[in-house]
C-alpha atoms as a PDB file:
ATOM      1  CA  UNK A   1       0.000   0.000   0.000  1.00  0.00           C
ATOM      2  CA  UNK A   2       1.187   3.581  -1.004  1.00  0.00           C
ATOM      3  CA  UNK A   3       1.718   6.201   1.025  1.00  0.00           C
ATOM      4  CA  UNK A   4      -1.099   7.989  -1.195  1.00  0.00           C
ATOM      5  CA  UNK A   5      -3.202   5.413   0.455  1.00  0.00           C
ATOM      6  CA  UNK A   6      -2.642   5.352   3.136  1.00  0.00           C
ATOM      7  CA  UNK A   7      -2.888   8.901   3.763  1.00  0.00           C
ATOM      8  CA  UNK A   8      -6.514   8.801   2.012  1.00  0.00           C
ATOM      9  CA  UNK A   9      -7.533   6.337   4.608  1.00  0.00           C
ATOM     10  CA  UNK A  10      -6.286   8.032   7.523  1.00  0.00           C
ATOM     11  CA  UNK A  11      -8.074  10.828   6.034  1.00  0.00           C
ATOM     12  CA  UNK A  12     -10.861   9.168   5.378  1.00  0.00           C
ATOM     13  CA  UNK A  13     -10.926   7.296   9.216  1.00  0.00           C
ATOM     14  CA  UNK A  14     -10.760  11.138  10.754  1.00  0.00           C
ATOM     15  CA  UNK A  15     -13.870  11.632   8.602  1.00  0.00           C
ATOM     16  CA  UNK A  16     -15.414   8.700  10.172  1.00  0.00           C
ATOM     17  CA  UNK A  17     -14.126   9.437  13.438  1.00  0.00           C
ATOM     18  CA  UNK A  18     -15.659  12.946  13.205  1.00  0.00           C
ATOM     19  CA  UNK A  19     -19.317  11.704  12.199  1.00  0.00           C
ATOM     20  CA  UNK A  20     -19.391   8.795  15.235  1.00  0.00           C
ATOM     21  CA  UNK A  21     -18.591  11.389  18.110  1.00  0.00           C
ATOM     22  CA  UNK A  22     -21.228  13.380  16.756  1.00  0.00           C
ATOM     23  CA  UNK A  23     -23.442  10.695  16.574  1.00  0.00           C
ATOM     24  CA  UNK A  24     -25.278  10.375  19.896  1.00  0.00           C
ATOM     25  CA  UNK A  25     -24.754   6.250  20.393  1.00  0.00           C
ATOM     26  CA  UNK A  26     -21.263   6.996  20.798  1.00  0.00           C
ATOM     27  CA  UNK A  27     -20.015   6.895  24.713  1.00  0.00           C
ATOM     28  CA  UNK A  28     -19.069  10.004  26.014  1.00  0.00           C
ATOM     29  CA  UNK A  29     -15.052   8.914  26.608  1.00  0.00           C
ATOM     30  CA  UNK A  30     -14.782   7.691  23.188  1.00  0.00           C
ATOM     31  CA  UNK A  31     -16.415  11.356  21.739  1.00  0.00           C
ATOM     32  CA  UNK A  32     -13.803  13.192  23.743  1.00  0.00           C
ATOM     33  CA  UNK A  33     -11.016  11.559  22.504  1.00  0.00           C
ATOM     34  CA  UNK A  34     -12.010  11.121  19.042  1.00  0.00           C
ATOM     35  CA  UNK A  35     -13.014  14.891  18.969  1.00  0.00           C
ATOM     36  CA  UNK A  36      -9.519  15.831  20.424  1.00  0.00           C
ATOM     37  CA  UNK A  37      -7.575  13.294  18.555  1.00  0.00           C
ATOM     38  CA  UNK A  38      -9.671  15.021  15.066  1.00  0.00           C
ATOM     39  CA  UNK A  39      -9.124  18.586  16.533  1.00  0.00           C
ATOM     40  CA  UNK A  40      -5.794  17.825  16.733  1.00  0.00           C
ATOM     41  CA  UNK A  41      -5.141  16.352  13.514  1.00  0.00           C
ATOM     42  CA  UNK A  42      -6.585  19.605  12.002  1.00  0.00           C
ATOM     43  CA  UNK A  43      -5.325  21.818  14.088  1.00  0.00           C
ATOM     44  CA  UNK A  44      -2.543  24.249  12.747  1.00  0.00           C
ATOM     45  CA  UNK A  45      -1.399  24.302  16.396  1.00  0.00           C
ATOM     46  CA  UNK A  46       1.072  21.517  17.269  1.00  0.00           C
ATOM     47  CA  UNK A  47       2.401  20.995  20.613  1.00  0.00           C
ATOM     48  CA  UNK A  48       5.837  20.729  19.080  1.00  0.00           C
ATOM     49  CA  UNK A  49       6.624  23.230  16.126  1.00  0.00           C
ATOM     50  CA  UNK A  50       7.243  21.181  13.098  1.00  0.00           C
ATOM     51  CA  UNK A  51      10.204  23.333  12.195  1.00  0.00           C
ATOM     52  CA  UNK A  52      12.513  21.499  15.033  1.00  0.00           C
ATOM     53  CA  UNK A  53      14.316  18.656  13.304  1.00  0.00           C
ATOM     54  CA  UNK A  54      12.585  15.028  13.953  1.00  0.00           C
ATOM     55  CA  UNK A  55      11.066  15.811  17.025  1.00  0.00           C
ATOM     56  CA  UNK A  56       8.340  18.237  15.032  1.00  0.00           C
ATOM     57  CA  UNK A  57       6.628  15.436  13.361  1.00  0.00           C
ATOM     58  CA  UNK A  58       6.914  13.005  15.880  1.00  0.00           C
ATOM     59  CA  UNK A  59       4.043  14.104  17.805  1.00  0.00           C
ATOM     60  CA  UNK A  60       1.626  14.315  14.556  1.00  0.00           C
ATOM     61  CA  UNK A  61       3.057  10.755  13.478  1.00  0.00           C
ATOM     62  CA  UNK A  62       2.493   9.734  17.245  1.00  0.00           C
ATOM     63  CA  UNK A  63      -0.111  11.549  18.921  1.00  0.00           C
ATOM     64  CA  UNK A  64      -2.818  11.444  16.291  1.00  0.00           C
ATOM     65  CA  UNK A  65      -2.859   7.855  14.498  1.00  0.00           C
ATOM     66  CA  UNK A  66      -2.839   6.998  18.897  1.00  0.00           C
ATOM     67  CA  UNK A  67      -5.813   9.195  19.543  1.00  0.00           C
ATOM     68  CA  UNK A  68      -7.410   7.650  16.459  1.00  0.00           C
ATOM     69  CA  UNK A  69      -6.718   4.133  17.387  1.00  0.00           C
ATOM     70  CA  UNK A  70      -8.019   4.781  20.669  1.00  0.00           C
ATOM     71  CA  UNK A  71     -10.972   6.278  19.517  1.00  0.00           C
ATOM     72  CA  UNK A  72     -11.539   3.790  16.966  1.00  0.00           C
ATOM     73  CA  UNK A  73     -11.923   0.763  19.881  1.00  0.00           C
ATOM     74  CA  UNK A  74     -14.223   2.980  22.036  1.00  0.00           C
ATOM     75  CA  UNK A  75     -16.620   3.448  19.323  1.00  0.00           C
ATOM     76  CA  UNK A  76     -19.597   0.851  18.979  1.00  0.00           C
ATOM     77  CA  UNK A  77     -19.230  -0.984  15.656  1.00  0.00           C
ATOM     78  CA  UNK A  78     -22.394  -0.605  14.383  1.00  0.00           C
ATOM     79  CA  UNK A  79     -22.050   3.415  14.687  1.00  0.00           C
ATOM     80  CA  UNK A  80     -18.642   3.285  13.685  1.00  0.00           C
ATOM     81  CA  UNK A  81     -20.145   1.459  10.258  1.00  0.00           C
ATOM     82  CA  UNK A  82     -22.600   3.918   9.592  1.00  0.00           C
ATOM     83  CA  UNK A  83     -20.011   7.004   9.894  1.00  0.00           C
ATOM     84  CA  UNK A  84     -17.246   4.960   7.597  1.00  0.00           C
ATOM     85  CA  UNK A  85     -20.008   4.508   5.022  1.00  0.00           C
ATOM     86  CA  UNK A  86     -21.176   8.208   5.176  1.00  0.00           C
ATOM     87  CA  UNK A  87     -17.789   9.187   5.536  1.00  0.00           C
ATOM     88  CA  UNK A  88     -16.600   6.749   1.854  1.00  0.00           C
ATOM     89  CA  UNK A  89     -20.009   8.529   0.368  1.00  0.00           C
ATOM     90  CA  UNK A  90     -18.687  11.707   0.826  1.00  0.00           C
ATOM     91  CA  UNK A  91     -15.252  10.961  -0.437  1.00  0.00           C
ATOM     92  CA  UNK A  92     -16.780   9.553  -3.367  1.00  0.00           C
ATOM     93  CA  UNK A  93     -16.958  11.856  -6.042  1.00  0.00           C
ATOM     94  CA  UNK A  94     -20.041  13.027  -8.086  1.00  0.00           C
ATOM     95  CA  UNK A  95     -19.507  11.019 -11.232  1.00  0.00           C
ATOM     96  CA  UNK A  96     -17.922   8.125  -9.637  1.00  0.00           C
ATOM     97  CA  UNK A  97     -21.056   5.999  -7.362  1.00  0.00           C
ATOM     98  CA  UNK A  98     -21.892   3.150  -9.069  1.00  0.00           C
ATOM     99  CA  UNK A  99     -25.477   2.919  -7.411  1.00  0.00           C
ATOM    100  CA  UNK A 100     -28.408   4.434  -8.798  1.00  0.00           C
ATOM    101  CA  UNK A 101     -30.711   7.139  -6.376  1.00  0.00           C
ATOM    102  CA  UNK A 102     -33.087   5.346  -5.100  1.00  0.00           C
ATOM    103  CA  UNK A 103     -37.000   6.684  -5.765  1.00  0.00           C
ATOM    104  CA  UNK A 104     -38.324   8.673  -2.207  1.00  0.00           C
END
């Protein structure tokens, strides 16, 4: 797997992450940590400046795939499947679903 890839899944996860501590099955630990872990990731604020050699990445490479993980097992899995499947919907662009809207 690229890193391309992988970065448009971690993307993609914070996405997910985002929509499940919104969504109000979600315990109230895992929403604080998945909010902060997401707040952080987009953040321009780090705790370390990324201009200080090594040590200015590590705590985006450390701190927020950790606060994701974490997240990520506090979750329930059914609401955890409905936010990656909104979250893949709206990553999907326009032209590209393959389903056809269904009739309301």
């Amino acid at each position: 797997m690229s890193l391309k890839d992988r970065t448009r899944i971690l993307k993609q996860e914070a996405h997910a992450i985002y929509l499940a501590v919104r969504d109000p099955r979600t315990p109230k630990v895992a929403r604080v940590i998945g909010g902060a872990a997401v707040a952080y990731a987009l953040s321009p604020i780090d705790l370390i400046p990324d201009f200080i050699p090594v040590l200015g990445y590590l705590d985006d490479v450390l701190i927020v795939p950790l606060g994701l993980w974490l997240a990520l097992r506090m979750i329930p899995a059914e609401v955890l499947q409905d936010a990656r499947d909104q979250a893949r919907a709206a990553a999907t662009p326009a032209g590209d679903e393959h389903e056809t809207p269904s009739d309301s």
